[in-house]
Protein backbone atom coordinates (compact mmCIF):
# COMPACT_ATOMS: atom_id res chain seq x y z
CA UNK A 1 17.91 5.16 -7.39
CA UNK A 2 19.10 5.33 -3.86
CA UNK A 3 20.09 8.51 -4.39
CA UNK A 4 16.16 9.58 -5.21
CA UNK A 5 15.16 7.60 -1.92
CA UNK A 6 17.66 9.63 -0.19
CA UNK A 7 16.59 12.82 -1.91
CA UNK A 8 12.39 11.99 -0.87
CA UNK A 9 13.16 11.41 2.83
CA UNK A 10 15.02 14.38 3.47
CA UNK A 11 12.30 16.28 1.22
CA UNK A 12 9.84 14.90 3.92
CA UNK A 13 11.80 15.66 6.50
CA UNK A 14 12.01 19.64 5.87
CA UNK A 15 8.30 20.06 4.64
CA UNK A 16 7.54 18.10 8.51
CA UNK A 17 10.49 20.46 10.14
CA UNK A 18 11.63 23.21 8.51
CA UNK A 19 9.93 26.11 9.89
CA UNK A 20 10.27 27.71 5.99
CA UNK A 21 8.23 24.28 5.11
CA UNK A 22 5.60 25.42 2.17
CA UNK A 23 2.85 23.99 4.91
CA UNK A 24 1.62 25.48 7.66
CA UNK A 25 1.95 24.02 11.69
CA UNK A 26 -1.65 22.49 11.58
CA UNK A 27 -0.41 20.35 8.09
CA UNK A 28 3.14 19.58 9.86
CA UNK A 29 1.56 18.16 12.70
CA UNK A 30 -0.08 15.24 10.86
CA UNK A 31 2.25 15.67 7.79
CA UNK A 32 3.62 11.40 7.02
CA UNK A 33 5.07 12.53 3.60
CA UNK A 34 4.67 13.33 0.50
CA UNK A 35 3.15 10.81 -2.01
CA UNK A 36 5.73 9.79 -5.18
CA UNK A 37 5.44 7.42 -8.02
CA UNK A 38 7.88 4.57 -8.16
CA UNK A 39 11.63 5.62 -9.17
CA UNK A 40 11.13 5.24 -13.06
CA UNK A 41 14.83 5.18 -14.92
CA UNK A 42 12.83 5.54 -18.13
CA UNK A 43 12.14 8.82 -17.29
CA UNK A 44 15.68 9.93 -16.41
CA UNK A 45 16.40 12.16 -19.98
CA UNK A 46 19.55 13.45 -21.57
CA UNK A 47 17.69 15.52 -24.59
CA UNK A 48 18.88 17.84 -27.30
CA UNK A 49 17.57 21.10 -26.90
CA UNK A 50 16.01 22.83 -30.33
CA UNK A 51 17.41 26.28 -28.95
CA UNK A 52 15.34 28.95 -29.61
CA UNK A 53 16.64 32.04 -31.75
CA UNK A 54 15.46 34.98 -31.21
CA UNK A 55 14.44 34.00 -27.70
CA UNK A 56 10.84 35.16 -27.13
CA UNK A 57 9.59 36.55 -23.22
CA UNK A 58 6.26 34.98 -21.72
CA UNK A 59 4.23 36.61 -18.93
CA UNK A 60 3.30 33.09 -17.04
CA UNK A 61 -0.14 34.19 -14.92
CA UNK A 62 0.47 32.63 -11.04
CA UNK A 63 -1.97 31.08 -8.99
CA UNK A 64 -2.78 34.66 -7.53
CA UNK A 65 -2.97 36.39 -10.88
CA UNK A 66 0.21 38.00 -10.87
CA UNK A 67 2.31 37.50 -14.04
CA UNK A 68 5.96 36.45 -13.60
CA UNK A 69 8.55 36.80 -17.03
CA UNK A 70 10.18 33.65 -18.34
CA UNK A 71 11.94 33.53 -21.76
CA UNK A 72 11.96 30.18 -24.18
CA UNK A 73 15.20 29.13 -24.11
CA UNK A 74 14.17 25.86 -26.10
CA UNK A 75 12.48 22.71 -26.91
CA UNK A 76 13.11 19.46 -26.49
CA UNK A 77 11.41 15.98 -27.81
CA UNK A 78 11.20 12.72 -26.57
CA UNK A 79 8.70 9.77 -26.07
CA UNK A 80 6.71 8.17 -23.63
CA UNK A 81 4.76 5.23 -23.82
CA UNK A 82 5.04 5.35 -27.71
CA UNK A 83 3.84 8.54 -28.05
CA UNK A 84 6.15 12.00 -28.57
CA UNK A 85 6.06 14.91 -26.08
CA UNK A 86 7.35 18.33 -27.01
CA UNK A 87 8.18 20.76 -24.25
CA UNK A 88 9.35 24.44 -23.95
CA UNK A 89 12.11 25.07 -21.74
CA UNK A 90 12.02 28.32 -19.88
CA UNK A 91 15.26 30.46 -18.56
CA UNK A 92 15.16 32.81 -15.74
CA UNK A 93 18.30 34.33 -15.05
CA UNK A 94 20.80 31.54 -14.96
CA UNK A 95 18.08 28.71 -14.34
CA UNK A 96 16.07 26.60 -16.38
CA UNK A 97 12.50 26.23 -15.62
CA UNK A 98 10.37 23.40 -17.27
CA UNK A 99 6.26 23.66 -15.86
CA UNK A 100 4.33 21.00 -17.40
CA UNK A 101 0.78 19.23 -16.70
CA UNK A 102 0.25 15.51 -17.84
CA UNK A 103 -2.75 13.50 -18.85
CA UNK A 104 -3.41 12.80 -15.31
CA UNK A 105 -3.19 16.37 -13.94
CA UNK A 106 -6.37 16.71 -11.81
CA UNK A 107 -6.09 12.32 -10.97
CA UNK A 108 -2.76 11.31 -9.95
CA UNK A 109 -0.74 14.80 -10.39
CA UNK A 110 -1.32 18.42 -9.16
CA UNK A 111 -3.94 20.28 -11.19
CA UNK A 112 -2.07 22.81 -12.41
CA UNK A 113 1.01 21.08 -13.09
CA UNK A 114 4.48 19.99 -11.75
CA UNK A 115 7.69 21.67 -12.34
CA UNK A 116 11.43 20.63 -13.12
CA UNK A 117 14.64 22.29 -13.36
CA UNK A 118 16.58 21.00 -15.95
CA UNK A 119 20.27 20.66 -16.11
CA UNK A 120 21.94 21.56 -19.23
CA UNK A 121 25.13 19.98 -19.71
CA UNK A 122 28.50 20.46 -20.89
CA UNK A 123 27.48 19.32 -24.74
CA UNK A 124 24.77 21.66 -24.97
CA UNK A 125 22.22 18.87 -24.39
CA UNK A 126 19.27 19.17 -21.28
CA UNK A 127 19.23 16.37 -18.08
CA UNK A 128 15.48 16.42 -17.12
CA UNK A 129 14.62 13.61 -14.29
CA UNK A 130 10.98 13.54 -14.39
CA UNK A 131 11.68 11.30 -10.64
CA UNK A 132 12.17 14.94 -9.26
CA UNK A 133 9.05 16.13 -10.65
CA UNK A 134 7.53 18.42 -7.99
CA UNK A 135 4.31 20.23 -6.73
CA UNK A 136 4.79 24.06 -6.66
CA UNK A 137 3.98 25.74 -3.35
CA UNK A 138 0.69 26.96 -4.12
CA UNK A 139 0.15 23.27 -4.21
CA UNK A 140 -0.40 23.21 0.17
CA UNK A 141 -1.72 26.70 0.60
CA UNK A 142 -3.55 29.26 -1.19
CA UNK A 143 -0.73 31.76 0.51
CA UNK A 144 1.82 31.17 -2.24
CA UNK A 145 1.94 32.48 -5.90
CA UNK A 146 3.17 29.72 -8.64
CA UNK A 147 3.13 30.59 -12.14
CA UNK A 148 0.25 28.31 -13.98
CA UNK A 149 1.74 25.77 -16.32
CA UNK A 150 1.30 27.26 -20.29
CA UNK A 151 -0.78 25.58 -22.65
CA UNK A 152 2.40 25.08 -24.74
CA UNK A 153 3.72 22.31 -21.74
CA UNK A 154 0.24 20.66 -21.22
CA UNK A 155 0.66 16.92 -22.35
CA UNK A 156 -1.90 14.43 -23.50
CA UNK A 157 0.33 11.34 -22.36
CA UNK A 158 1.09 10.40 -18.63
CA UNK A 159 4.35 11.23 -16.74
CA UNK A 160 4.26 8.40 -13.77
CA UNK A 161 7.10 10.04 -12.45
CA UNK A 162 7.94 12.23 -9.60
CA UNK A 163 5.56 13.82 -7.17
CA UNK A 164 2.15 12.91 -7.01
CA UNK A 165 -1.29 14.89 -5.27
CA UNK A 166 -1.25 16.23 -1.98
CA UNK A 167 -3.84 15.34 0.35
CA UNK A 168 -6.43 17.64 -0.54
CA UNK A 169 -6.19 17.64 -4.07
């Protein structure tokens, strides 16, 4: 997990000094970092992927209304705390895009959900690290579009993993 320490410093570091940072100068200026749960290894997947065929396009709305176009790549299954998840991978392009809003969306996590990029791997199968869970951009100002996590990846169990609310959540 130092690697995930390592990763969340220099995450903080950026959104305090990069002048791209998703905040603006006012929210750098008192910016102390970002809040995360506690590295969970349980939450550090290898999954199969239930591959979708024929692959089906979604119009995700965004924060602003817009509608951005994802296709389902997949599924995959696994459990937490005793109780199975299903979630629908999305593919962009070359990249996989996984949105998804826990049981304590609106509490501990971001409203609207968290996103992931999975890693698919040599065999096929998906590496999704829910310890690099994070807020889209829309999260720390109204000024940025993020696509709206779809009902389909809205889970009634917890994820303790990754990124937690911002400050004025």
């Amino acid at each position: 997990m130092d690697a995930l320490e390592r990763y969340r410093r220099e995450k903080d570091e950026a959104f305090r000094l990069d002048p791209d940072s998703p905040l603006d100068p006012e929210q750098r200026r008192s910016f102390a970092g970002l809040r995360y749960f506690p590295p969970n290894p349980a939450l550090d997947l290898v999954l199969d992927l239930e591959e979708l065929e024929p692959k089906t396009e979604i119009g995700m709305e965004t924060a602003t209304g817009d509608l951005r176009r994802y296709e389902r790549f997949g599924y995959v299954t696994f459990e937490v705390e005793g109780q199975p998840v299903r979630l629908t991978v999305f593919r962009t392009g070359d990249s996989f895009f996984l949105p998804f809003a826990d049981a304590q969306a609106g509490k501990e996590t971001y409203g609207a959900g968290r996103y992931l990029e999975p890693e698919r791997m040599p065999d096929g199968r998906m590496h999704i690290d829910f310890n690099l869970a994070y807020n889209p951009y829309c999260t720390y100002s109204a000024h940025w579009s993020c696509p709206i996590t779809p009902a389909e990846n809205r889970i009634p169990v917890p994820i303790r993993a990754g990124e937690m609310t911002f400050g004025h959540d």
